[in-house]
N, C-alpha and C. Protein backbone atom coordinates (compact mmCIF):
# COMPACT_ATOMS: atom_id res chain seq x y z
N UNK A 1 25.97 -23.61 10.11
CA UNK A 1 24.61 -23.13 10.36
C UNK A 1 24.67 -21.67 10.82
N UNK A 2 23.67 -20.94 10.45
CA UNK A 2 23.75 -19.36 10.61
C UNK A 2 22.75 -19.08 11.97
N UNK A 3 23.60 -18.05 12.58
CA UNK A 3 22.92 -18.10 13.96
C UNK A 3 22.01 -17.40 13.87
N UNK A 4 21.13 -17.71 14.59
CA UNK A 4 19.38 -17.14 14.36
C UNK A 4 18.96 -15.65 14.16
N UNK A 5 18.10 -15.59 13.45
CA UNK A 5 18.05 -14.21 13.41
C UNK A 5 16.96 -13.35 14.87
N UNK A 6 17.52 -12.07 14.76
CA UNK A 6 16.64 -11.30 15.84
C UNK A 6 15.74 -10.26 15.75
N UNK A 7 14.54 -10.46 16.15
CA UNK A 7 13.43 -9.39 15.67
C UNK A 7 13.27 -8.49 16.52
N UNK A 8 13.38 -7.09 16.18
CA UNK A 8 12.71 -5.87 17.01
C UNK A 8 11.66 -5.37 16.66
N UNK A 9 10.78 -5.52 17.52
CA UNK A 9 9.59 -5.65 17.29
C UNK A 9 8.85 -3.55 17.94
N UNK A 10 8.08 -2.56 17.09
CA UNK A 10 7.69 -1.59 17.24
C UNK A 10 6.90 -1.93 18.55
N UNK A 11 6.20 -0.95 19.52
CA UNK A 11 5.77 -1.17 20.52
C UNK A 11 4.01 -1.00 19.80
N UNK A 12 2.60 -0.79 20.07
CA UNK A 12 1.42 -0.74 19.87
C UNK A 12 1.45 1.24 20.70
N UNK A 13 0.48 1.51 19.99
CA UNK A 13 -0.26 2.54 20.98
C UNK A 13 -0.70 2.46 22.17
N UNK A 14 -0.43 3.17 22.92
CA UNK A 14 -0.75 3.17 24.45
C UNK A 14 -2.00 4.03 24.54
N UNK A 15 -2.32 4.86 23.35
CA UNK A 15 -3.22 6.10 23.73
C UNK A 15 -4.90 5.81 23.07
N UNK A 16 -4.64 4.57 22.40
CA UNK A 16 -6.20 4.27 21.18
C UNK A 16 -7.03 3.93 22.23
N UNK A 17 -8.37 3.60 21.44
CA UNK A 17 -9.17 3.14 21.81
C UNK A 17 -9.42 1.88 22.87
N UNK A 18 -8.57 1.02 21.72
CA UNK A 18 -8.00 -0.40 22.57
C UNK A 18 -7.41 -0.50 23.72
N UNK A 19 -6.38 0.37 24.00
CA UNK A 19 -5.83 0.24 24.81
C UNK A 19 -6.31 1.04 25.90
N UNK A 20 -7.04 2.14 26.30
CA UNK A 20 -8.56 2.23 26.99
C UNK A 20 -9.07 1.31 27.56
N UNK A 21 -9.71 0.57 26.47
CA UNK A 21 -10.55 -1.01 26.38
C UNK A 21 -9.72 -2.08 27.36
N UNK A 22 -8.21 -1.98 27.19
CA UNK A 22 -7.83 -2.91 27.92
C UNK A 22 -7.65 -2.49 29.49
N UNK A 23 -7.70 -1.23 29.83
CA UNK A 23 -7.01 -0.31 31.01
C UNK A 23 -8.17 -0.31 31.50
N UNK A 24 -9.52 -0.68 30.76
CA UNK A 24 -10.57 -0.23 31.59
C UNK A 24 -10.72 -1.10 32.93
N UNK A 25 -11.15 -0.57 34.24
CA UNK A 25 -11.51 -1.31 35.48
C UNK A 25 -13.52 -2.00 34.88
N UNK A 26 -13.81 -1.87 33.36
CA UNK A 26 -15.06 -2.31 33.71
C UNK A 26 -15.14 -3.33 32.55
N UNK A 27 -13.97 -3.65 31.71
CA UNK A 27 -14.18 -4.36 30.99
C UNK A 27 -13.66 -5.57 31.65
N UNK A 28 -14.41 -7.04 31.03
CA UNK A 28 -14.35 -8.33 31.67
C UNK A 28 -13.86 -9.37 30.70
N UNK A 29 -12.95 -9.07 29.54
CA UNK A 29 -12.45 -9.99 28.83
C UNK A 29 -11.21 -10.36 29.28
N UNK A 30 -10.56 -11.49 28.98
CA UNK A 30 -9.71 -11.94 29.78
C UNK A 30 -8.24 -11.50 30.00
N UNK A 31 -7.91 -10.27 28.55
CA UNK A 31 -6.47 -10.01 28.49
C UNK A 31 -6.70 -8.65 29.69
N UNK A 32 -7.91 -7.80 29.90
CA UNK A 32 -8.26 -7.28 30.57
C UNK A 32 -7.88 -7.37 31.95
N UNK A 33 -8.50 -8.59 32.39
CA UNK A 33 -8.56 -9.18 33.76
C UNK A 33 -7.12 -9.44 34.22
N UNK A 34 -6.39 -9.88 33.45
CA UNK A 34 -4.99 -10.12 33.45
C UNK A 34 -4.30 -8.79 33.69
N UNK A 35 -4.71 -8.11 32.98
CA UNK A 35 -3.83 -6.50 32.97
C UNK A 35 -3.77 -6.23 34.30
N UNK A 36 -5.53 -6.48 35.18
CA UNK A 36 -5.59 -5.84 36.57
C UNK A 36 -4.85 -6.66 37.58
N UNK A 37 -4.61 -7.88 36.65
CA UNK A 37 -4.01 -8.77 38.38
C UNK A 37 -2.39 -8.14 38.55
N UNK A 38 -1.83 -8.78 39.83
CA UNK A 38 -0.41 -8.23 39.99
C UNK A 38 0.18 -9.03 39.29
N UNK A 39 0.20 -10.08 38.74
CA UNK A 39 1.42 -10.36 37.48
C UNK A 39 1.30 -9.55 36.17
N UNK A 40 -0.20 -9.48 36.12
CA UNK A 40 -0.21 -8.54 34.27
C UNK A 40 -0.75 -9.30 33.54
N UNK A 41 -0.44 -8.86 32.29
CA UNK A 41 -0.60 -9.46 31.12
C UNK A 41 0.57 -9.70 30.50
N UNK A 42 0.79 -10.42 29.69
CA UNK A 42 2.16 -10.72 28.60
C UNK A 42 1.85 -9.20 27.64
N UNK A 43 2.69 -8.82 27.23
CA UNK A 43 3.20 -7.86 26.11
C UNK A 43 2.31 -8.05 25.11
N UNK A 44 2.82 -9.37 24.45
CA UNK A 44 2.51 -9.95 23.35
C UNK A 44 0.82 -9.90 23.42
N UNK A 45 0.31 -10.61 23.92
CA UNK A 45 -1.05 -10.77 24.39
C UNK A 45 -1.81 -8.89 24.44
N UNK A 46 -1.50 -8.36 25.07
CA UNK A 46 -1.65 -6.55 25.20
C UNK A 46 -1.59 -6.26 23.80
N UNK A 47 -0.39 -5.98 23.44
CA UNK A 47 -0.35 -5.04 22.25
C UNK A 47 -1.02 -5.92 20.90
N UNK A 48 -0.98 -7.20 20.62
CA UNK A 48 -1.82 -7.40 19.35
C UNK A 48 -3.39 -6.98 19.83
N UNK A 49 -3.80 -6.89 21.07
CA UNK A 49 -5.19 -6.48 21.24
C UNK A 49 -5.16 -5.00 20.95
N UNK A 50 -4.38 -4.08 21.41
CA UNK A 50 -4.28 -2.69 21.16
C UNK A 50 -3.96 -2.15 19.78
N UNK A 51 -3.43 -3.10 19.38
CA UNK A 51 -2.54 -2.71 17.45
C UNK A 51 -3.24 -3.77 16.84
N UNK A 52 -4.30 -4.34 17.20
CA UNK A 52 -4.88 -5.24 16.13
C UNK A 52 -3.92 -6.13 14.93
N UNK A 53 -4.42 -5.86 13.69
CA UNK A 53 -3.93 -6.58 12.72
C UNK A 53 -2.11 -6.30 12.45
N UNK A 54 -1.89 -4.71 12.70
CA UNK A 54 -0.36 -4.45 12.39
C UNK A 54 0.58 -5.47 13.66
N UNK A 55 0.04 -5.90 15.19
CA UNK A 55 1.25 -6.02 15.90
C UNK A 55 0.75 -7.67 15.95
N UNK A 56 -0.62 -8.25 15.48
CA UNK A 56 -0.64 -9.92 15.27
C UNK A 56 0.48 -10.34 14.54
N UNK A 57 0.32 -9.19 13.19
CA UNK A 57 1.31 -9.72 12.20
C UNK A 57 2.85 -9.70 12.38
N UNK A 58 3.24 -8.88 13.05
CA UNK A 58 4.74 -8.79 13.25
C UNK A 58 4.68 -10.10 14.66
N UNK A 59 4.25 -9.68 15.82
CA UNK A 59 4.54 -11.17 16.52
C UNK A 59 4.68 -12.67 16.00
N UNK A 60 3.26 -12.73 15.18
CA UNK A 60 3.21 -14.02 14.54
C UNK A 60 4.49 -14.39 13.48
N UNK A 61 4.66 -13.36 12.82
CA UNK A 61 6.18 -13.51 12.15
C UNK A 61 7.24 -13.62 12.63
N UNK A 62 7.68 -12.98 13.31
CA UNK A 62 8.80 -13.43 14.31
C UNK A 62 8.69 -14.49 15.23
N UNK A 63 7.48 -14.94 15.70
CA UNK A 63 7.55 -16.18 16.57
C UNK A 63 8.16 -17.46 15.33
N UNK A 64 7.43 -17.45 14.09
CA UNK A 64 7.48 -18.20 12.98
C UNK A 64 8.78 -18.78 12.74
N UNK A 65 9.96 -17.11 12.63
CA UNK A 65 10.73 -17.41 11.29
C UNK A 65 12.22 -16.80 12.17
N UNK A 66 12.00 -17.34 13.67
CA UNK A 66 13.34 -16.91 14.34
C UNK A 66 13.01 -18.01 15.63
N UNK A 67 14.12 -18.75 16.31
CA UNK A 67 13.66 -19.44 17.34
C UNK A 67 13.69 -18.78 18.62
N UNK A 68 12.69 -19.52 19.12
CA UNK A 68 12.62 -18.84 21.11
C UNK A 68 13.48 -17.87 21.37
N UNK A 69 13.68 -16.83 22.16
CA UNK A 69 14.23 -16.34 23.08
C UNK A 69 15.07 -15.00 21.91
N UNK A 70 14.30 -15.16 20.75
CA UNK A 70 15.34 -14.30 19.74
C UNK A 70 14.03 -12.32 19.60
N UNK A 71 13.26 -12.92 19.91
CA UNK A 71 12.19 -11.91 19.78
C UNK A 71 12.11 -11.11 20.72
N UNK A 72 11.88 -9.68 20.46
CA UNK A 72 11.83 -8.54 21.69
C UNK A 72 10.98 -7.58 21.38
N UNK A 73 10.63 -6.96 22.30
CA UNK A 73 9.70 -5.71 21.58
C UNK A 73 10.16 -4.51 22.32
N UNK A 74 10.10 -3.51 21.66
CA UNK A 74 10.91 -2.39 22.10
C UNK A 74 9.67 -1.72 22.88
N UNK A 75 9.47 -1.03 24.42
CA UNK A 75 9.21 -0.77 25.36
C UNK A 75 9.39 0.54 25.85
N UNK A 76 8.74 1.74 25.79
CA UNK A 76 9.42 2.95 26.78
C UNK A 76 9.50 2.81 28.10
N UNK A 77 10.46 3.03 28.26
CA UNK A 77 10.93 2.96 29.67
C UNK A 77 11.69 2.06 29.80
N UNK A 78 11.04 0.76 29.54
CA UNK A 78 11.72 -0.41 29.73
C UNK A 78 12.68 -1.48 28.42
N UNK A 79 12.88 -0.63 27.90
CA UNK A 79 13.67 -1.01 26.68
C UNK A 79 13.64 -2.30 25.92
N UNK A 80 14.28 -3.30 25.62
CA UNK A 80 13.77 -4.67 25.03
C UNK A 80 13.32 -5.47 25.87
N UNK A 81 12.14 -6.20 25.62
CA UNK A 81 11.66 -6.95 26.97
C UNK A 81 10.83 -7.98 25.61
N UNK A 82 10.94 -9.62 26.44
CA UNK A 82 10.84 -10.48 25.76
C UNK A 82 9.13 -11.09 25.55
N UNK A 83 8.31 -11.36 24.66
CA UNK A 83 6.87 -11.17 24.56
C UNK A 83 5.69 -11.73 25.91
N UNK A 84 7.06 -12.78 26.50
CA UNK A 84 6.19 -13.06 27.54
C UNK A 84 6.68 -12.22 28.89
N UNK A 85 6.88 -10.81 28.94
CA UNK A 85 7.41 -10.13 29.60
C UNK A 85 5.77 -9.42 29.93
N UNK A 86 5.53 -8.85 31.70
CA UNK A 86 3.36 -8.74 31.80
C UNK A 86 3.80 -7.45 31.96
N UNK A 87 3.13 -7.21 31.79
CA UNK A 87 2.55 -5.61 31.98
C UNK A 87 1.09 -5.65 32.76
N UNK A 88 1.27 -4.58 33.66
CA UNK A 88 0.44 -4.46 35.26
C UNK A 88 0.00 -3.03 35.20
N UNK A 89 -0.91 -2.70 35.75
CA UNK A 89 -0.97 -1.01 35.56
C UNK A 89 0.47 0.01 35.91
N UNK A 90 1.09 -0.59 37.12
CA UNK A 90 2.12 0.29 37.47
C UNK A 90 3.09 0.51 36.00
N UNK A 91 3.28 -0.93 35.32
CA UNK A 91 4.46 -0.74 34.10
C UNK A 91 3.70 -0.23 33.33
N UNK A 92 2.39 0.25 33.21
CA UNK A 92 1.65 0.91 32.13
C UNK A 92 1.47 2.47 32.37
N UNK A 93 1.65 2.72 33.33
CA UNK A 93 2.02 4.17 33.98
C UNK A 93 3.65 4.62 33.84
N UNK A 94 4.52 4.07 33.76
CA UNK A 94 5.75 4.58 33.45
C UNK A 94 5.75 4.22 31.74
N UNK A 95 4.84 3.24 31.54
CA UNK A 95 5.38 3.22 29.49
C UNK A 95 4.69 4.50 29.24
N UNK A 96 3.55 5.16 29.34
CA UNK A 96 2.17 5.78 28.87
C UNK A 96 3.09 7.10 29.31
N UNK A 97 4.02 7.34 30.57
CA UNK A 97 4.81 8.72 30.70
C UNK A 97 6.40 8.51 29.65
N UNK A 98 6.49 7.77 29.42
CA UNK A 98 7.95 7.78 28.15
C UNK A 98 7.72 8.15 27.29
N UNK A 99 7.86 9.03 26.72
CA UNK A 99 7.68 9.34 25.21
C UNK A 99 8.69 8.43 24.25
N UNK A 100 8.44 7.96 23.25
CA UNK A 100 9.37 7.51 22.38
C UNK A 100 10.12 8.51 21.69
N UNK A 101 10.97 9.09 22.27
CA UNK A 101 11.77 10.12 22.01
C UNK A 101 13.76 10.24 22.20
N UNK A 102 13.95 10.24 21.16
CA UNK A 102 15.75 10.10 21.16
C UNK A 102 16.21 11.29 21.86
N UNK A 103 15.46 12.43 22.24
CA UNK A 103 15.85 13.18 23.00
C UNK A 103 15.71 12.99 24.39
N UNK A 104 15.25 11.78 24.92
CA UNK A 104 14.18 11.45 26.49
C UNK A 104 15.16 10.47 26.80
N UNK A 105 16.14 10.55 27.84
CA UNK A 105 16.80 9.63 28.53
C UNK A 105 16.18 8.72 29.21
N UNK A 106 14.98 8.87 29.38
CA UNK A 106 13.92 7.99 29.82
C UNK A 106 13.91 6.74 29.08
N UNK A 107 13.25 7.16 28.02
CA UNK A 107 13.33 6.46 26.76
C UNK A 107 14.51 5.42 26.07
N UNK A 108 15.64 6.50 25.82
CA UNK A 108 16.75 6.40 25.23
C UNK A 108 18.13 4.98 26.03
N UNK A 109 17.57 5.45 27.45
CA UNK A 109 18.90 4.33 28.07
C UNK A 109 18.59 3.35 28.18
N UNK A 110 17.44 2.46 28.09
CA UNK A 110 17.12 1.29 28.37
C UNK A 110 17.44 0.90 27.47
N UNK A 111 17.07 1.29 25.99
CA UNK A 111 17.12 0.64 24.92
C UNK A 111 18.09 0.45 24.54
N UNK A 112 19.21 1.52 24.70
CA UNK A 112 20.72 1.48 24.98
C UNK A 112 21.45 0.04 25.21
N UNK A 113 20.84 0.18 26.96
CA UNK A 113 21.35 -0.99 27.74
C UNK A 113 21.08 -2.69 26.81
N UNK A 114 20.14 -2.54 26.58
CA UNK A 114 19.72 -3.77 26.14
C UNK A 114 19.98 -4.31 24.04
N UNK A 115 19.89 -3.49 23.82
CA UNK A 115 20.28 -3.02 21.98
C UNK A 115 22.12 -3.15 22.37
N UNK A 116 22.79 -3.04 23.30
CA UNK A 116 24.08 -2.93 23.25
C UNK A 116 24.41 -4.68 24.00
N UNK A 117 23.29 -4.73 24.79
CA UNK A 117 23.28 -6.37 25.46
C UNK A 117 23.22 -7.91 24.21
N UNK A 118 22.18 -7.44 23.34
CA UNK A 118 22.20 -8.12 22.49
C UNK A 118 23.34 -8.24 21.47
N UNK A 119 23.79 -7.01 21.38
CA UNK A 119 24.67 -7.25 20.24
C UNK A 119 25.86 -7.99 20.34
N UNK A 120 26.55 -8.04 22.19
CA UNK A 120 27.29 -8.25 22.44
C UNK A 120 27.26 -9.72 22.32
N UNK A 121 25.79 -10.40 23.11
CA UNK A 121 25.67 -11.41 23.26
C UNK A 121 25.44 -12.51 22.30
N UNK A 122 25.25 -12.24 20.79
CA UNK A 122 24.55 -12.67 19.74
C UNK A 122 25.23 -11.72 18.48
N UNK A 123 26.60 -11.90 18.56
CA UNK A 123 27.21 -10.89 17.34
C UNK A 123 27.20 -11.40 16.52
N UNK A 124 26.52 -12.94 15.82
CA UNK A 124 27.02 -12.98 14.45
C UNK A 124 25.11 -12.92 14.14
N UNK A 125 24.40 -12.61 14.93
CA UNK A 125 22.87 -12.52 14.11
C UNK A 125 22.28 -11.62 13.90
N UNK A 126 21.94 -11.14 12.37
CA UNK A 126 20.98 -10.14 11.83
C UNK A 126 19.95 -9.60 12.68
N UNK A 127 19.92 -8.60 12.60
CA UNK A 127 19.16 -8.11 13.58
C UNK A 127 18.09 -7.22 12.70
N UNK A 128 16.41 -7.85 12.91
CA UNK A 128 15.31 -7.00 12.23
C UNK A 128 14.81 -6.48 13.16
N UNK A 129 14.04 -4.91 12.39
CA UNK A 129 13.28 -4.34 12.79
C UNK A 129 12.13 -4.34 12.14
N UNK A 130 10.99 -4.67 12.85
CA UNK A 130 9.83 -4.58 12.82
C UNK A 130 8.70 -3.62 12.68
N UNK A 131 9.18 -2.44 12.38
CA UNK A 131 8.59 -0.97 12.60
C UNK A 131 9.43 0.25 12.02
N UNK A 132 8.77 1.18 12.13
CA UNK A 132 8.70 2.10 11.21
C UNK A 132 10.48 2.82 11.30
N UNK A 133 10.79 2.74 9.85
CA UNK A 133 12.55 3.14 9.94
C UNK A 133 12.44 4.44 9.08
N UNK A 134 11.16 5.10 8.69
CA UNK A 134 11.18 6.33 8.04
C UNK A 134 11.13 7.46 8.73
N UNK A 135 11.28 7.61 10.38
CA UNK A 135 11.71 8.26 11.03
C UNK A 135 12.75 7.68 12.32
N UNK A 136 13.56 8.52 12.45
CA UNK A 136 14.88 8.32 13.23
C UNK A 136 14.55 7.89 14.82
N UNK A 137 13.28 7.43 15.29
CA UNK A 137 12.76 7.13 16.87
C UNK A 137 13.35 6.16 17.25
N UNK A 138 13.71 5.27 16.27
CA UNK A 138 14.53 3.43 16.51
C UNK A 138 15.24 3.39 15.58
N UNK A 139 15.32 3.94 14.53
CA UNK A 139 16.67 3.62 13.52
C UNK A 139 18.00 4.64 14.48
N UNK A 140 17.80 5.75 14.97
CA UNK A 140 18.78 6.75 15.45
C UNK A 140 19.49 5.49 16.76
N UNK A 141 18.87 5.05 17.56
CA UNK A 141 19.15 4.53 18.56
C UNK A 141 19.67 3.01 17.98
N UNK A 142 19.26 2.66 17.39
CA UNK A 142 19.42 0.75 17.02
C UNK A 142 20.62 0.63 16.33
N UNK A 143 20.84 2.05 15.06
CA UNK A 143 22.04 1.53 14.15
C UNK A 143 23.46 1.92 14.71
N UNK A 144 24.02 2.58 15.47
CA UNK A 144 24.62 2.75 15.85
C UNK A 144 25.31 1.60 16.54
N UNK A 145 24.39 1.08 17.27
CA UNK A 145 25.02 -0.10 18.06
C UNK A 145 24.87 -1.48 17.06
N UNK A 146 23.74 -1.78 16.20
CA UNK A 146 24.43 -2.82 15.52
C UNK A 146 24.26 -2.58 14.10
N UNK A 147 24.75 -1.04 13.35
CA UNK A 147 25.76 -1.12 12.21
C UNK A 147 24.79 -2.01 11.10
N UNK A 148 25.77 -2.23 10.26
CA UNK A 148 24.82 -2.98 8.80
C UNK A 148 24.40 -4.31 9.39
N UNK A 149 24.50 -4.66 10.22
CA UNK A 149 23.18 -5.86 10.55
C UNK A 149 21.70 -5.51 11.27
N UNK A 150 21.82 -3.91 11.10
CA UNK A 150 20.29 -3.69 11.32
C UNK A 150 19.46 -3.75 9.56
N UNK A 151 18.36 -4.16 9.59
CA UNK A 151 17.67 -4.61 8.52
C UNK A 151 16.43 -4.48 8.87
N UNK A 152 15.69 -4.37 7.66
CA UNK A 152 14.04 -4.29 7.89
C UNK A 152 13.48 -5.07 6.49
N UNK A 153 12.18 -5.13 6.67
CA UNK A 153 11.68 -5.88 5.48
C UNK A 153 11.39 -4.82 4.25
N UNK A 154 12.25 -5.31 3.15
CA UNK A 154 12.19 -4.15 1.93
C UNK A 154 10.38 -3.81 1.40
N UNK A 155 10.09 -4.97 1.48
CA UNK A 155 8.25 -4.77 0.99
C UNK A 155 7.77 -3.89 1.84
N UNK A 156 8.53 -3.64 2.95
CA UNK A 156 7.47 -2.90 3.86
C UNK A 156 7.35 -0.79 3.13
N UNK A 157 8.15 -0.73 2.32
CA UNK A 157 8.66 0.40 1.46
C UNK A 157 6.93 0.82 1.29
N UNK A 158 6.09 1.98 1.59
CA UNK A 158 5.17 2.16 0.68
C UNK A 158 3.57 1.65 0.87
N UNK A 159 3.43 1.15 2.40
CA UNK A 159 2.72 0.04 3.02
C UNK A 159 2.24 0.91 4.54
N UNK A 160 1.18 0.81 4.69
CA UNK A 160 0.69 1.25 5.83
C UNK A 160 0.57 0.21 6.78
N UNK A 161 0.15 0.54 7.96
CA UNK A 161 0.23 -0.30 8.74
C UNK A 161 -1.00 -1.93 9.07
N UNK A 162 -1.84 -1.59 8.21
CA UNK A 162 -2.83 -2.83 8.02
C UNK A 162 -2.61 -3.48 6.98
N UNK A 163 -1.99 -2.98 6.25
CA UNK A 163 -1.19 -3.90 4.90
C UNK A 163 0.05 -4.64 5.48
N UNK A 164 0.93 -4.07 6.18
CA UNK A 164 1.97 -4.33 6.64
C UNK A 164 1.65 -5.90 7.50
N UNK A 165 0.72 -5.49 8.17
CA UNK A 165 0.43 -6.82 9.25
C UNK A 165 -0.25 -7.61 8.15
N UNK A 166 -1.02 -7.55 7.51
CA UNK A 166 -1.51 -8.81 6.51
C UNK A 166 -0.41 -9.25 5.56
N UNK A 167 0.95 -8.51 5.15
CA UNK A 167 1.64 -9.27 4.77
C UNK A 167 2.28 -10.19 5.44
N UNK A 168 2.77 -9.52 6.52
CA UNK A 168 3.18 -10.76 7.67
C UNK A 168 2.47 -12.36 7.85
N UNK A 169 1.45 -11.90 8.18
CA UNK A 169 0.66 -12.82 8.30
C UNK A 169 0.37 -14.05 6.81
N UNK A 170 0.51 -13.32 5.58
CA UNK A 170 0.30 -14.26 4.74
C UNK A 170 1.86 -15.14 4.50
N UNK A 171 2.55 -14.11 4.80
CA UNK A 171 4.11 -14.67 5.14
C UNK A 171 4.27 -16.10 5.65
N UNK A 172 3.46 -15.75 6.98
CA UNK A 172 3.52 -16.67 7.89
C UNK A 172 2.88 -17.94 7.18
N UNK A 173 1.53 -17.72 6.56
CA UNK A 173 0.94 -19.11 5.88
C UNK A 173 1.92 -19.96 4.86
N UNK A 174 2.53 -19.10 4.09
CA UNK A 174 2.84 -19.54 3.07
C UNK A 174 4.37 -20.16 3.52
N UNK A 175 4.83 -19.64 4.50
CA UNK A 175 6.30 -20.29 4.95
C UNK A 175 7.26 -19.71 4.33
N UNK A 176 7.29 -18.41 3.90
CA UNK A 176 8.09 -17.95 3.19
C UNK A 176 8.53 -15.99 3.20
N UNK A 177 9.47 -16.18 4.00
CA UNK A 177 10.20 -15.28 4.81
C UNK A 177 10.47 -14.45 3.69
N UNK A 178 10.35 -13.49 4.76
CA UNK A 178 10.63 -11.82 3.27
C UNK A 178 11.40 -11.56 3.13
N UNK A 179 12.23 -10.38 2.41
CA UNK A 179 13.57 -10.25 2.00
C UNK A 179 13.91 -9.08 2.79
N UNK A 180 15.09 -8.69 3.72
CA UNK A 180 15.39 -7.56 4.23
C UNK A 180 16.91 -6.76 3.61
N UNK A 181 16.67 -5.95 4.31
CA UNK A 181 17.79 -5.29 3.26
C UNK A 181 18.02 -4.09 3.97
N UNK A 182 19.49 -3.24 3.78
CA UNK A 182 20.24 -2.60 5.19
C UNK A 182 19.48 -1.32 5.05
N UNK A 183 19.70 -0.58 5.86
CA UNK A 183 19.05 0.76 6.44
C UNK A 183 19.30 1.76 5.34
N UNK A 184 20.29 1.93 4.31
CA UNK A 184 20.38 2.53 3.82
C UNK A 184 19.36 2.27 1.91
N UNK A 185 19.27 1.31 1.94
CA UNK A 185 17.89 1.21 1.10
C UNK A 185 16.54 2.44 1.53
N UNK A 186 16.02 2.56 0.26
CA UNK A 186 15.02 3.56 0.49
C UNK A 186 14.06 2.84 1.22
N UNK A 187 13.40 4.16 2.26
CA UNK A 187 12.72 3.71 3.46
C UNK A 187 11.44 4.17 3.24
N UNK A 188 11.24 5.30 2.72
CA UNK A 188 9.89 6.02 2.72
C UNK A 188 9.39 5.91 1.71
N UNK A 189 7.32 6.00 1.43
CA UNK A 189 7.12 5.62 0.59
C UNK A 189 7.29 6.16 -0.23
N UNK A 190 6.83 4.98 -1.34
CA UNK A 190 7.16 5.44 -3.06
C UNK A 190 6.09 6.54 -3.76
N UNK A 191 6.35 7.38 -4.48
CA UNK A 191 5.16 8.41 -5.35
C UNK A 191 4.56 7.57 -6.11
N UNK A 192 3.48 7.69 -5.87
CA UNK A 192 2.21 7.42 -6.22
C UNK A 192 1.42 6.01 -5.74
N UNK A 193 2.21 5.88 -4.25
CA UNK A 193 1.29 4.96 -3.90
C UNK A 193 0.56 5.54 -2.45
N UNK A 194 -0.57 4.53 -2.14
CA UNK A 194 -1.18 5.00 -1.70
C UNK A 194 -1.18 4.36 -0.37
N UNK A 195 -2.20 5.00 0.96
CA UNK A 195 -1.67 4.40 2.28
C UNK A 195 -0.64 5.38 3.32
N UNK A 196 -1.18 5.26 4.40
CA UNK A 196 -0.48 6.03 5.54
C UNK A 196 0.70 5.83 5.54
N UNK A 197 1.82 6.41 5.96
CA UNK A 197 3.09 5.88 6.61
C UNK A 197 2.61 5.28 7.88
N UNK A 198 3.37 3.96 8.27
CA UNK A 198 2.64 3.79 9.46
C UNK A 198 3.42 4.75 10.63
N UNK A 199 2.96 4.99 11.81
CA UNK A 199 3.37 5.52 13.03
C UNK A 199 4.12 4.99 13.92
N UNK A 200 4.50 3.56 13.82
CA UNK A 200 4.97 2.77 14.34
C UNK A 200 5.87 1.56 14.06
């Protein structure tokens, strides 16, 4: 039996609308209310409200098509942290000052610590990424430490980020896991299609 696979999951915007919406002291919905108490909110719960359709779809896929405890989402500041990991205003004040930046030791050592934790701990499982590998913000930092078992989903080639999450998601209905393929496959999109690169 092949040991489970592991998802790295892109983080949501900290700076949109949504995530405003969730920071606000006047809004009264419940992921809200959670944000203000001292435990938080879960991750998971936060960022599909802030990233809408792109971060439902990657959670819901990885909860799907990898078992418990294999899923992470990459974090500034706080590097891989697991979906039921809360976020409180204080951890939203040190993510919102990290830049996602390979030059920001801020940034850079957690993910380190923990991208080097996993690999050690879980060396024979594939390791996906969930987010954007057409710039070097998480491919520079991730491949290094785990080499040709970093992978991403090849469909994602050419796909913005609301396409991206509805493929996931139909993924998820249909029970039928996408094909990934190593870092050195073409990453960026194809000429003449159409759609943002996503940002994330």
């Amino acid at each position: 039996m092949s040991a489970p696979r592991v998802f790295l999951l892109s983080p949501a915007s900290l700076n949109g609308i949504r995530a405003k919406q969730l920071m606000s002291p006047r809004s009264k919905f419940e992921a809200a209310q959670l944000y203000r108490s001292p435990e938080g909110v879960p991750i998971a719960i936060a960022f599909a409200f802030m990233s809408a359709l792109y971060f439902r779809g990657k959670i819901g896929y990885a909860m799907h098509f990898t078992e418990a405890g294999h899923v992470f989402v990459i974090t500034p500041g706080y590097g891989l942290v697991p979906p039921d990991w809360r976020i409180n205003e204080q951890r939203m004040k040190v993510m919102r000052r990290t830049p996602i930046d390979v030059a920001k030791r801020t940034y850079v050592k957690p993910l380190i610590r923990d991208a080097a934790d996993i690999a050690a701990t879980r060396p024979d499982s594939e390791v996906v990424l969930l987010g954007s590998v057409a710039t070097g913000k998480y491919v520079d930092v991730l491949q290094p430490i785990f080499g040709e078992r970093l992978r991403f989903p090849g469909a994602f080639a050419g796909l913005g980020d609301m396409a991206r999450g509805g493929l996931m998601l139909r993924a998820v209905r249909a029970n039928r896991e996408l094909e990934y393929t190593p870092l050195s496959s073409p990453r960026h999109r194809r000429p003449g299609t159409s759609g943002k690169m996503p940002s994330l």
